[in-house]
Protein backbone atom coordinates (compact mmCIF):
# COMPACT_ATOMS: atom_id res chain seq x y z
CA UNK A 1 -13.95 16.77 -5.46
CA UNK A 2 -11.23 14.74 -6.92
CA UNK A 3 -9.99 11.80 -4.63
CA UNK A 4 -7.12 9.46 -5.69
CA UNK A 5 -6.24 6.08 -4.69
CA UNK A 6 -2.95 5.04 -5.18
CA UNK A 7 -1.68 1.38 -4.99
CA UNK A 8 1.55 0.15 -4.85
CA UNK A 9 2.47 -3.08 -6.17
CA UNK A 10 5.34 -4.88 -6.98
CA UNK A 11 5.77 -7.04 -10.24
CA UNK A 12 4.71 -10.52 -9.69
CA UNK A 13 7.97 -12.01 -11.01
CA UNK A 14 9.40 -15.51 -9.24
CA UNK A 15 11.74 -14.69 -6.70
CA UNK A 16 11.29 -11.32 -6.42
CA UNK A 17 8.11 -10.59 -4.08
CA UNK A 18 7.60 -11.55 -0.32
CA UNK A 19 11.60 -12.44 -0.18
CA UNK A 20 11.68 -13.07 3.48
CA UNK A 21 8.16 -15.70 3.10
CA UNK A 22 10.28 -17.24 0.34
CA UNK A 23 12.59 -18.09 2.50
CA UNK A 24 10.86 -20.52 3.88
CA UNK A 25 7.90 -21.29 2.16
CA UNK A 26 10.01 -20.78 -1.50
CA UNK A 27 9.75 -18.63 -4.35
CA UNK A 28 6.69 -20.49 -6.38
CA UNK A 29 4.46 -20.24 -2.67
CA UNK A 30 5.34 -16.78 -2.18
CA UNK A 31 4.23 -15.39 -5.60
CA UNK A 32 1.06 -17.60 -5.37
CA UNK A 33 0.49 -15.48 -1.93
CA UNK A 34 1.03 -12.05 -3.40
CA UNK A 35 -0.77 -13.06 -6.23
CA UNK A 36 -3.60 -14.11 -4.39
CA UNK A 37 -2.81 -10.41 -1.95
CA UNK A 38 -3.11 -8.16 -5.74
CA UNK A 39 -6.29 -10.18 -6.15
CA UNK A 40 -8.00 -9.51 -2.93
CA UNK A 41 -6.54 -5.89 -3.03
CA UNK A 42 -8.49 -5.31 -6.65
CA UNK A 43 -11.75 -7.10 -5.46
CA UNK A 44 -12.06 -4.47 -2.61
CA UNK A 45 -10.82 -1.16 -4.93
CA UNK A 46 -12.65 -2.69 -8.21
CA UNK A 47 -16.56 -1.10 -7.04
CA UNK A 48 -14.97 2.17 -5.59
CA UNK A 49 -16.00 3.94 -8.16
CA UNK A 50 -15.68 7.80 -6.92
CA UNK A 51 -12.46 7.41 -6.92
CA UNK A 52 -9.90 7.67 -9.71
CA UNK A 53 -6.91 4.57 -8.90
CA UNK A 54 -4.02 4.29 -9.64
CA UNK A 55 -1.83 0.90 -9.77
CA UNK A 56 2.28 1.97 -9.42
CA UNK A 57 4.05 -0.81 -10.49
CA UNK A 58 7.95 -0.85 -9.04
CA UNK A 59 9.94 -2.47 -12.22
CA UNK A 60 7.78 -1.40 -15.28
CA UNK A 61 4.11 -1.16 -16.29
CA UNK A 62 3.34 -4.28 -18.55
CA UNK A 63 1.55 -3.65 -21.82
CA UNK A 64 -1.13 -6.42 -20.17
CA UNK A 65 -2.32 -7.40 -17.00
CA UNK A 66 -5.02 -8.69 -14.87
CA UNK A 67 -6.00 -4.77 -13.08
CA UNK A 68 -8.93 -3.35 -16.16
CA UNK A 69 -8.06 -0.20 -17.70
CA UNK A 70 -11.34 0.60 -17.19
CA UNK A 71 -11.10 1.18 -14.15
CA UNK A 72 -7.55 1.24 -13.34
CA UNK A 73 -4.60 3.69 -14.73
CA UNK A 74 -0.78 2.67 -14.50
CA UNK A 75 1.99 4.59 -13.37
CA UNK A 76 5.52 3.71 -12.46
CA UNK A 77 6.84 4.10 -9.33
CA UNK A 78 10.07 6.05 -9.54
CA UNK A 79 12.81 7.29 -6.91
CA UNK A 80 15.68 6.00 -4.90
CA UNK A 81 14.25 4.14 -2.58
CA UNK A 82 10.11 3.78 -1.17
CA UNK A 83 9.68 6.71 0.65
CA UNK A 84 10.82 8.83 -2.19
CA UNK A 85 8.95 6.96 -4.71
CA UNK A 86 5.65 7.42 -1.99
CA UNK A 87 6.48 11.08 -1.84
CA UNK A 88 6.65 11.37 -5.50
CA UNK A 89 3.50 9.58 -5.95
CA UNK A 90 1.68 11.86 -3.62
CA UNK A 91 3.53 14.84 -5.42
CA UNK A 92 1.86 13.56 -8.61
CA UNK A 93 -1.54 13.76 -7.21
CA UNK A 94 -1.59 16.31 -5.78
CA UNK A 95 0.06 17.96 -9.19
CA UNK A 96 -2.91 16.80 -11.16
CA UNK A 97 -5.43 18.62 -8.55
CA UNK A 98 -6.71 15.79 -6.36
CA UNK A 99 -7.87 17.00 -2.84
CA UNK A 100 -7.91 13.68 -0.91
CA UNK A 101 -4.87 11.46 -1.65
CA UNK A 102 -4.65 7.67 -0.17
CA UNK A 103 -1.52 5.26 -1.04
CA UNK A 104 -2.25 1.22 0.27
CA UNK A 105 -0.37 -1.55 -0.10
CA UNK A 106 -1.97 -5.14 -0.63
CA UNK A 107 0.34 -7.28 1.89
CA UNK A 108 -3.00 -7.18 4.37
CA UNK A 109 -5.82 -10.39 3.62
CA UNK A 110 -7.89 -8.61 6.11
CA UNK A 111 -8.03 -5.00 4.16
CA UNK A 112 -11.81 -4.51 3.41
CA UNK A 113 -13.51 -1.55 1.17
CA UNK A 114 -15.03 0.00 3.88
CA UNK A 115 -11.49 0.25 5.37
CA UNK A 116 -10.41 2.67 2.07
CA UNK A 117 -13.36 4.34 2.25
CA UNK A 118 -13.29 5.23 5.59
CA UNK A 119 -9.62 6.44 4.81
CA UNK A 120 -10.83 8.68 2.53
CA UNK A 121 -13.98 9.92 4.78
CA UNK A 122 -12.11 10.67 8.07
CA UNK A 123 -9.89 13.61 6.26
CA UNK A 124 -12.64 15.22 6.49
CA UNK A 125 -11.33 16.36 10.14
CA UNK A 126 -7.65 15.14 10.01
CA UNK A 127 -4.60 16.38 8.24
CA UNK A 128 -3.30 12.36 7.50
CA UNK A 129 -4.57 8.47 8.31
CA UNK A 130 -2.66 5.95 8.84
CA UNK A 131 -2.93 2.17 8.93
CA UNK A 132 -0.70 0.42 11.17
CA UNK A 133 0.67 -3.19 10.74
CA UNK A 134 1.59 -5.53 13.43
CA UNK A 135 5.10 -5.57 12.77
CA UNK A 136 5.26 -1.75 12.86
CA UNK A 137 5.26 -0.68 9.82
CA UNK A 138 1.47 0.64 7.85
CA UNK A 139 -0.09 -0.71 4.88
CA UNK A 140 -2.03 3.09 4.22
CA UNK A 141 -1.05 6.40 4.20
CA UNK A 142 -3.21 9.61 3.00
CA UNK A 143 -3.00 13.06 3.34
CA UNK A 144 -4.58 16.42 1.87
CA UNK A 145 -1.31 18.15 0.76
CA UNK A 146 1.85 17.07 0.00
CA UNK A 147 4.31 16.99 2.76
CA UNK A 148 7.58 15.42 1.48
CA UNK A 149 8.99 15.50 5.00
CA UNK A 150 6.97 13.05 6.17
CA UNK A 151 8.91 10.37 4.20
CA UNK A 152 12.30 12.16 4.11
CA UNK A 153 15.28 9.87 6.20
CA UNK A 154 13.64 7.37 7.12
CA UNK A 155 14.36 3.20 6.62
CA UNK A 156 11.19 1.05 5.60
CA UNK A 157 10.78 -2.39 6.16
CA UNK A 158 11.70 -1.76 10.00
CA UNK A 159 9.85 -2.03 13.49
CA UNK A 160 10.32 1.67 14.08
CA UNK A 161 8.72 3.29 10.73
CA UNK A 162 5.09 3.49 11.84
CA UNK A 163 6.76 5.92 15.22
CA UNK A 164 8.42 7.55 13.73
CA UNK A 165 5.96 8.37 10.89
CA UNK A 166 3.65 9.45 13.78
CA UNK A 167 6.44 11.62 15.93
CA UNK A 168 7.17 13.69 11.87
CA UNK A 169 3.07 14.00 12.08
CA UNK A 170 3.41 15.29 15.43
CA UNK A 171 6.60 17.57 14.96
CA UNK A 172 4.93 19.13 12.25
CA UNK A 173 1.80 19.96 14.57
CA UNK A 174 -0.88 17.98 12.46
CA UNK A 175 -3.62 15.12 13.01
CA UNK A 176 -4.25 12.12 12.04
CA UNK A 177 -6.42 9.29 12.49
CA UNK A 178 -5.36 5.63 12.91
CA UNK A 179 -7.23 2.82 10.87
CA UNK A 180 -7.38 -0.64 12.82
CA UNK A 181 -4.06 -2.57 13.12
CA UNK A 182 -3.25 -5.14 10.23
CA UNK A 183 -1.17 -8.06 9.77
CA UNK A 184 0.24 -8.05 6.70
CA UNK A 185 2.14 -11.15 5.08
CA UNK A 186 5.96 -10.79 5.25
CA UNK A 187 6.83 -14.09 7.12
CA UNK A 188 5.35 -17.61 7.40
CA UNK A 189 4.24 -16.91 10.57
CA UNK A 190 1.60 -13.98 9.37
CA UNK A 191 0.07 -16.42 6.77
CA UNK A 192 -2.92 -17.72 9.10
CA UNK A 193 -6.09 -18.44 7.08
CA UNK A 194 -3.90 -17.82 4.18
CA UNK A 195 -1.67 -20.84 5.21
CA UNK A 196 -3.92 -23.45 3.03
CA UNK A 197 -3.27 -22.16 -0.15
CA UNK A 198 0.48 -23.45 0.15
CA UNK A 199 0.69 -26.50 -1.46
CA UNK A 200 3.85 -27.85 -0.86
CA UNK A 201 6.13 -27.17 -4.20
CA UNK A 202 9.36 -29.41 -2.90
């Protein structure tokens, strides 16, 4: 069985990731933090290795970077705005015949490998998982089929999207499981044990 593992990542470009950190931390901290959040994120995926992954850049896929092409293929994410671009993504995957299909982002220091693989190992018995953050919004999404609707009208980025993620679930009379609630790193306030790798850049 074919199992895909999609992860979206932005371009590490100066003032263009973690905007609202950089607000008050500044551009230079906030890339160091997402860089440091794509590092962590390929430590955990590198060793899964019955699973094919997949690293969707947002801007472009560089002729080089850091994930191994040994282990990692590169797509672009494409649509008009994340939930399309998720939905396509999924579309994709499911296109090319995989059975289990998991999408994470790497804004969470406290995502583990066990997490993804027990994402993968509880739709065994569940139509979707999902990984809520604290700010409600979730940093994991998989399914077994595509189901466009579940992304269809909705605004990301708010306090309302992992609700009303769960109430399209429900409408549509599936189940899912829910992974252990994350922070993940959008404001200065989330940083915690993170907080010492800011060295002050006046």
């Amino acid at each position: 069985m074919r199992n895909a593992l999609l992860i979206f990542i932005k371009n590490p470009a100066l003032g263009k990731v973690k905007t609202r950190l950089a607000k008050t931390v500044g551009d230079y901290n906030a890339l160091k933090i997402y860089q440091f959040l794509l590092d962590r994120t390929m430590e955990i995926t590198y060793e899964l290795d019955k699973l094919e992954k997949f690293v969707y850049y947002n801007e472009f896929v560089p002729t080089k970077d850091e994930w191994p092409a040994s282990a990692y293929q590169k797509a672009l994410q494409h649509g008009d705005g994340l939930g399309e671009k998720m939905s396509n993504a999924f579309k994709e995957a499911f296109d090319e015949d995989f059975k289990k299909v998991v999408l994470m982002q790497p804004d969470c220091p406290k995502m583990s490998d066990t997490m993804v693989e027990k994402a993968f190992k509880v739709l065994d018995t569940h139509d979707f998982v999902i990984g809520p953050t604290m700010d409600g919004g979730f940093y994991l999404v998989g399914m077994k089929q595509h189901h466009p609707q579940l992304f269809a009208n909705k605004t990301y980025s708010t306090a309302d999207i992992y609700n009303e993620t769960i109430a399209e679930i429900e409408k549509m009379g599936k189940t899912f499981f829910k992974l252990p609630a994350l922070v993940d790193v959008d404001m200065e306030e989330d940083l915690g044990a993170l907080r010492k790798m800011i060295k002050t850049e006046e």
